[in-house]
Protein backbone atom coordinates (compact mmCIF):
# COMPACT_ATOMS: atom_id res chain seq x y z
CA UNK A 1 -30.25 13.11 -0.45
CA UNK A 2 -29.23 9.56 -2.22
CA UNK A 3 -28.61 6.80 0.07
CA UNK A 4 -25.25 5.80 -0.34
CA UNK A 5 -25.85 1.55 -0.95
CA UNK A 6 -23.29 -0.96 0.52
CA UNK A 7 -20.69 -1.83 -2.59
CA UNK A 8 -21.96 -5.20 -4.35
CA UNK A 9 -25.17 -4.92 -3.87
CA UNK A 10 -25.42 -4.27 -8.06
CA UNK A 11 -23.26 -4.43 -10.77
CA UNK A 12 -19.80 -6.84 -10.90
CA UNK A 13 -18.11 -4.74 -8.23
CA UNK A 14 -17.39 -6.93 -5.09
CA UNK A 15 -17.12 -6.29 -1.62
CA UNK A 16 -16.04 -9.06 1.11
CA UNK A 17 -16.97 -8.31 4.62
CA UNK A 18 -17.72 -10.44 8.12
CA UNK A 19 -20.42 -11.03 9.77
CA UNK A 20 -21.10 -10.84 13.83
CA UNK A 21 -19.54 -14.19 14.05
CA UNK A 22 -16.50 -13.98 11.83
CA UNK A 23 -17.23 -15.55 8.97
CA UNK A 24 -16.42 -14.59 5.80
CA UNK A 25 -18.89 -13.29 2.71
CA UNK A 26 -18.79 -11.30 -0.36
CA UNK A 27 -21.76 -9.42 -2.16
CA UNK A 28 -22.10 -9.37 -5.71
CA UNK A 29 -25.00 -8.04 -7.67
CA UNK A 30 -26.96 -7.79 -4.84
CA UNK A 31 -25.80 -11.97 -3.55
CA UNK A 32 -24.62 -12.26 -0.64
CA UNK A 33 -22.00 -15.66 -0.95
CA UNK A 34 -19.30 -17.78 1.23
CA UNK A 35 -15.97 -16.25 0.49
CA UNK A 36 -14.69 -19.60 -0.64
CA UNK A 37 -17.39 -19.56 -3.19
CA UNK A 38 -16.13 -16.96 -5.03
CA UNK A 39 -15.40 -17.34 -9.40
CA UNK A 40 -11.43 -18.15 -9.06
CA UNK A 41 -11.08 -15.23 -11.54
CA UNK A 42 -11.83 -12.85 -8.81
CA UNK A 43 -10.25 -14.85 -6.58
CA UNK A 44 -6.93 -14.63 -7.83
CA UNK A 45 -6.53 -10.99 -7.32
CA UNK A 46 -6.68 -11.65 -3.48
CA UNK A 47 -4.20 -14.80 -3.87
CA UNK A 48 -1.77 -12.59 -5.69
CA UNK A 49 -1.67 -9.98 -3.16
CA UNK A 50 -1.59 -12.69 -0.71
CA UNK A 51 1.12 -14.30 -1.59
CA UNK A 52 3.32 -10.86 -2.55
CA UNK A 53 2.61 -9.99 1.30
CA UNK A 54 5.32 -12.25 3.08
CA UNK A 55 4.85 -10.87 6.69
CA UNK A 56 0.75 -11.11 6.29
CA UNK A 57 1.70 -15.04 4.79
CA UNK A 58 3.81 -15.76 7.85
CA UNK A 59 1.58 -13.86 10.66
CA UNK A 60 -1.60 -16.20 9.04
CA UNK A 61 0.41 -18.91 8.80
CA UNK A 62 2.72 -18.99 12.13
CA UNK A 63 0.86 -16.77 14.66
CA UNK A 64 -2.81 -17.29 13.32
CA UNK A 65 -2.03 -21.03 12.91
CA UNK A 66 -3.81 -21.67 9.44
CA UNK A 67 -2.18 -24.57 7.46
CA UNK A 68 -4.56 -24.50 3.92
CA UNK A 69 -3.92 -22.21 1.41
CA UNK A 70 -7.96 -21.80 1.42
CA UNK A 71 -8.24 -20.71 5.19
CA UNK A 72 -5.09 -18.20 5.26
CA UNK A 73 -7.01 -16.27 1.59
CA UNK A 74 -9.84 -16.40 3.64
CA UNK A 75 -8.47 -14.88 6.74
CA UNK A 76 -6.15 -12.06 4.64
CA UNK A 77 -9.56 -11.66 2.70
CA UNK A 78 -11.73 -11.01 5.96
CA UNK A 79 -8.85 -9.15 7.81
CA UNK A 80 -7.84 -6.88 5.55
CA UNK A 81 -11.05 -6.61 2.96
CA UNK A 82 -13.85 -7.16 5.90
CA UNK A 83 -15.61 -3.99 6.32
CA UNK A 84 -18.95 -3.85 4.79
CA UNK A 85 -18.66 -0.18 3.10
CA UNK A 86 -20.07 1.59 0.18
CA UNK A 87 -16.32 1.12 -2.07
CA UNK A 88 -15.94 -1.58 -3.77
CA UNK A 89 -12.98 -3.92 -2.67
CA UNK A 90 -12.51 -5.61 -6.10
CA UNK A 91 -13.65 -3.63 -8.70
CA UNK A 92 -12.42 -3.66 -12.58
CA UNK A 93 -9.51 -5.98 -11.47
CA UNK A 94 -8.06 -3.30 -8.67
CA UNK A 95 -8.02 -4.19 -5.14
CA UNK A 96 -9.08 -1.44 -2.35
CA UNK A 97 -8.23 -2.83 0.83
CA UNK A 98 -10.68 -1.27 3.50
CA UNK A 99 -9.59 0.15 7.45
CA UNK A 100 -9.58 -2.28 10.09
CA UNK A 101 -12.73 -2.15 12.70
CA UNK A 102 -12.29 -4.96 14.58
CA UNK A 103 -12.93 -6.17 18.25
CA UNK A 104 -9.18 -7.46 18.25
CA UNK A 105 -7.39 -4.05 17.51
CA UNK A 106 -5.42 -4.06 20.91
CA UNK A 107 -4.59 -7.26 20.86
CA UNK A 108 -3.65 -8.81 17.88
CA UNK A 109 -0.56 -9.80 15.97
CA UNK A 110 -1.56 -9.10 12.37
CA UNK A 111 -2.39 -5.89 12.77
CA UNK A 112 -0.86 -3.57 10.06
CA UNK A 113 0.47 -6.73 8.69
CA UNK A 114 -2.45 -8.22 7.76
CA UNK A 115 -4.93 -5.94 8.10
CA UNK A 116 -4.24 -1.99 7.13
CA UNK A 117 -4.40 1.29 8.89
CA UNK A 118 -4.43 4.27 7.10
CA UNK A 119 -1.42 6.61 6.95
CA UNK A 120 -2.26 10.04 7.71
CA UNK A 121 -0.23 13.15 5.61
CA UNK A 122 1.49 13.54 8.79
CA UNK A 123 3.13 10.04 10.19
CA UNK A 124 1.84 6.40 10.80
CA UNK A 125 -0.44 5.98 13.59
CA UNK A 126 0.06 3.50 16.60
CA UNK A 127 -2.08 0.71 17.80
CA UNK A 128 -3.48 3.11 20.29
CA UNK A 129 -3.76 6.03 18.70
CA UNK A 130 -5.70 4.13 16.25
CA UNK A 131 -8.02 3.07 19.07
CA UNK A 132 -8.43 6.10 19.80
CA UNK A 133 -9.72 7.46 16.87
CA UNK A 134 -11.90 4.84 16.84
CA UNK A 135 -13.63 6.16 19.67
CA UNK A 136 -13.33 9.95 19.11
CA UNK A 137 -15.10 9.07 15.93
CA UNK A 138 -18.19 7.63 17.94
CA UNK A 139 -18.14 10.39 20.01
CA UNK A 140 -16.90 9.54 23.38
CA UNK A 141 -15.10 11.82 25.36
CA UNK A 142 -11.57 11.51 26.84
CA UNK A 143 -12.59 10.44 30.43
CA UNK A 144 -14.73 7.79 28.79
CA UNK A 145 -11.90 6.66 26.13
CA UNK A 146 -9.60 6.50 29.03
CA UNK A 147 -11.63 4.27 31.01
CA UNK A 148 -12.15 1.99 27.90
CA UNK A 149 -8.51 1.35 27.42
CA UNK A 150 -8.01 1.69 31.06
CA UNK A 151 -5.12 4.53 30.93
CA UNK A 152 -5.14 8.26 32.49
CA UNK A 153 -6.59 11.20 30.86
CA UNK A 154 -3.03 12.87 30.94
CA UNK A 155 -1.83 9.60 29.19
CA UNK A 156 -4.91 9.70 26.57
CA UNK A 157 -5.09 13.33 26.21
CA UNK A 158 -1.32 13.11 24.96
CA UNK A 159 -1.90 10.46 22.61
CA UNK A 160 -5.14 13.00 21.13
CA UNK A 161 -2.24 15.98 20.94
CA UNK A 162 0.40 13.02 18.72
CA UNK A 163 -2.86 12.06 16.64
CA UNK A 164 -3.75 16.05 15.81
CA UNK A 165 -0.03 16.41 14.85
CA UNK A 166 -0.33 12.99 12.27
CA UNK A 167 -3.57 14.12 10.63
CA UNK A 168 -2.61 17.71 10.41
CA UNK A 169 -5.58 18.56 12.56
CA UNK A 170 -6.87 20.79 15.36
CA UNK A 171 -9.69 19.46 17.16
CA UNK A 172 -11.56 15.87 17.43
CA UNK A 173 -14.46 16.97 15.80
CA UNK A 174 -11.78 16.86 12.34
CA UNK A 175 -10.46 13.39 14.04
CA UNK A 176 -13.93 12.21 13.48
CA UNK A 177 -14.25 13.53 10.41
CA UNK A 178 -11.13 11.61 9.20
CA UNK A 179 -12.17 8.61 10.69
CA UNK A 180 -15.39 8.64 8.23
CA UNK A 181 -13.26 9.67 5.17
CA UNK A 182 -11.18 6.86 5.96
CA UNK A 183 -13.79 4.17 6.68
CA UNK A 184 -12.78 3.38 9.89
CA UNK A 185 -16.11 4.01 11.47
């Protein structure tokens, strides 16, 4: 079996992601590299897409706070590019935007704005439902997810039943299996 490689690590193809404390980095034949020290060529794609995106402009700009045009491309970059995975998130001039897996998921404004979850064949998914794939896709178990998010196991076992329905699944172990397909975990 090949080991898969994380994208950037050779050839062109780049792929932002954050680190443990937030910041932001790309990798580029095999570099690792500030965001903000990125070749403006590249850089542009994520500016453009920035600035087509009005709700992610005013949810960086009015809820996250950020006043420079440098720190809000950063942010959208990070938030919606920041997943270290093995698909490129630039690569021959087309943007891939990767799943969001952050600590913030419950609680923050940008989500879906700003950051992306995937639309299953079947519906979009809510913030929790989200969440909860999240954890069916580490393996926990519906007591344990409902003491994470600190809800019932009527209440989370209900939400599992809506997210079956939206994938067009019929057990976790396929939940999981999205979640990997989808890069969410």
């Amino acid at each position: 079996m090949t080991q898969k490689l994380p994208a950037g690590l050779t050839g062109e193809d780049i792929e932002v992601f954050r680190d443990n404390e937030w910041r932001v980095f790309f990798l580029q034949n095999g570099n690792k590299y500030p965001y903000l020290m990125m070749d403006a060529t590249c850089r542009e794609y994520f500016q453009a897409e920035l600035s087509a995106d009005q709700a992610a402009f005013n949810v960086l700009k009015y809820d996250f706070g950020l006043d420079s045009a440098d720190e809000m491309e950063e942010m959208f970059a990070g938030c919606r590019y920041g997943n270290l995975d093995y698909r490129a998130d630039l690569k021959d001039g087309k943007l891939t935007h990767d799943a969001p897996r952050c600590n913030l998921i419950s609680s923050c404004v940008g989500i879906n704005i700003v950051c992306r979850i995937p639309i299953p064949k079947h519906g979009k998914l809510t913030r929790k439902e989200y969440e909860i794939i999240i954890y069916l896709g580490m393996g926990k178990q519906t007591k344990e997810i409902s003491e994470l998010l600190n809800i019932t196991d009527a209440t989370t076992r209900t939400h599992i039943q809506r997210i079956h329905a939206k994938l067009g699944v019929n057990n976790n172990i396929e939940v999981a299996s999205w979640a990997h397909e989808n890069r969410i975990i």
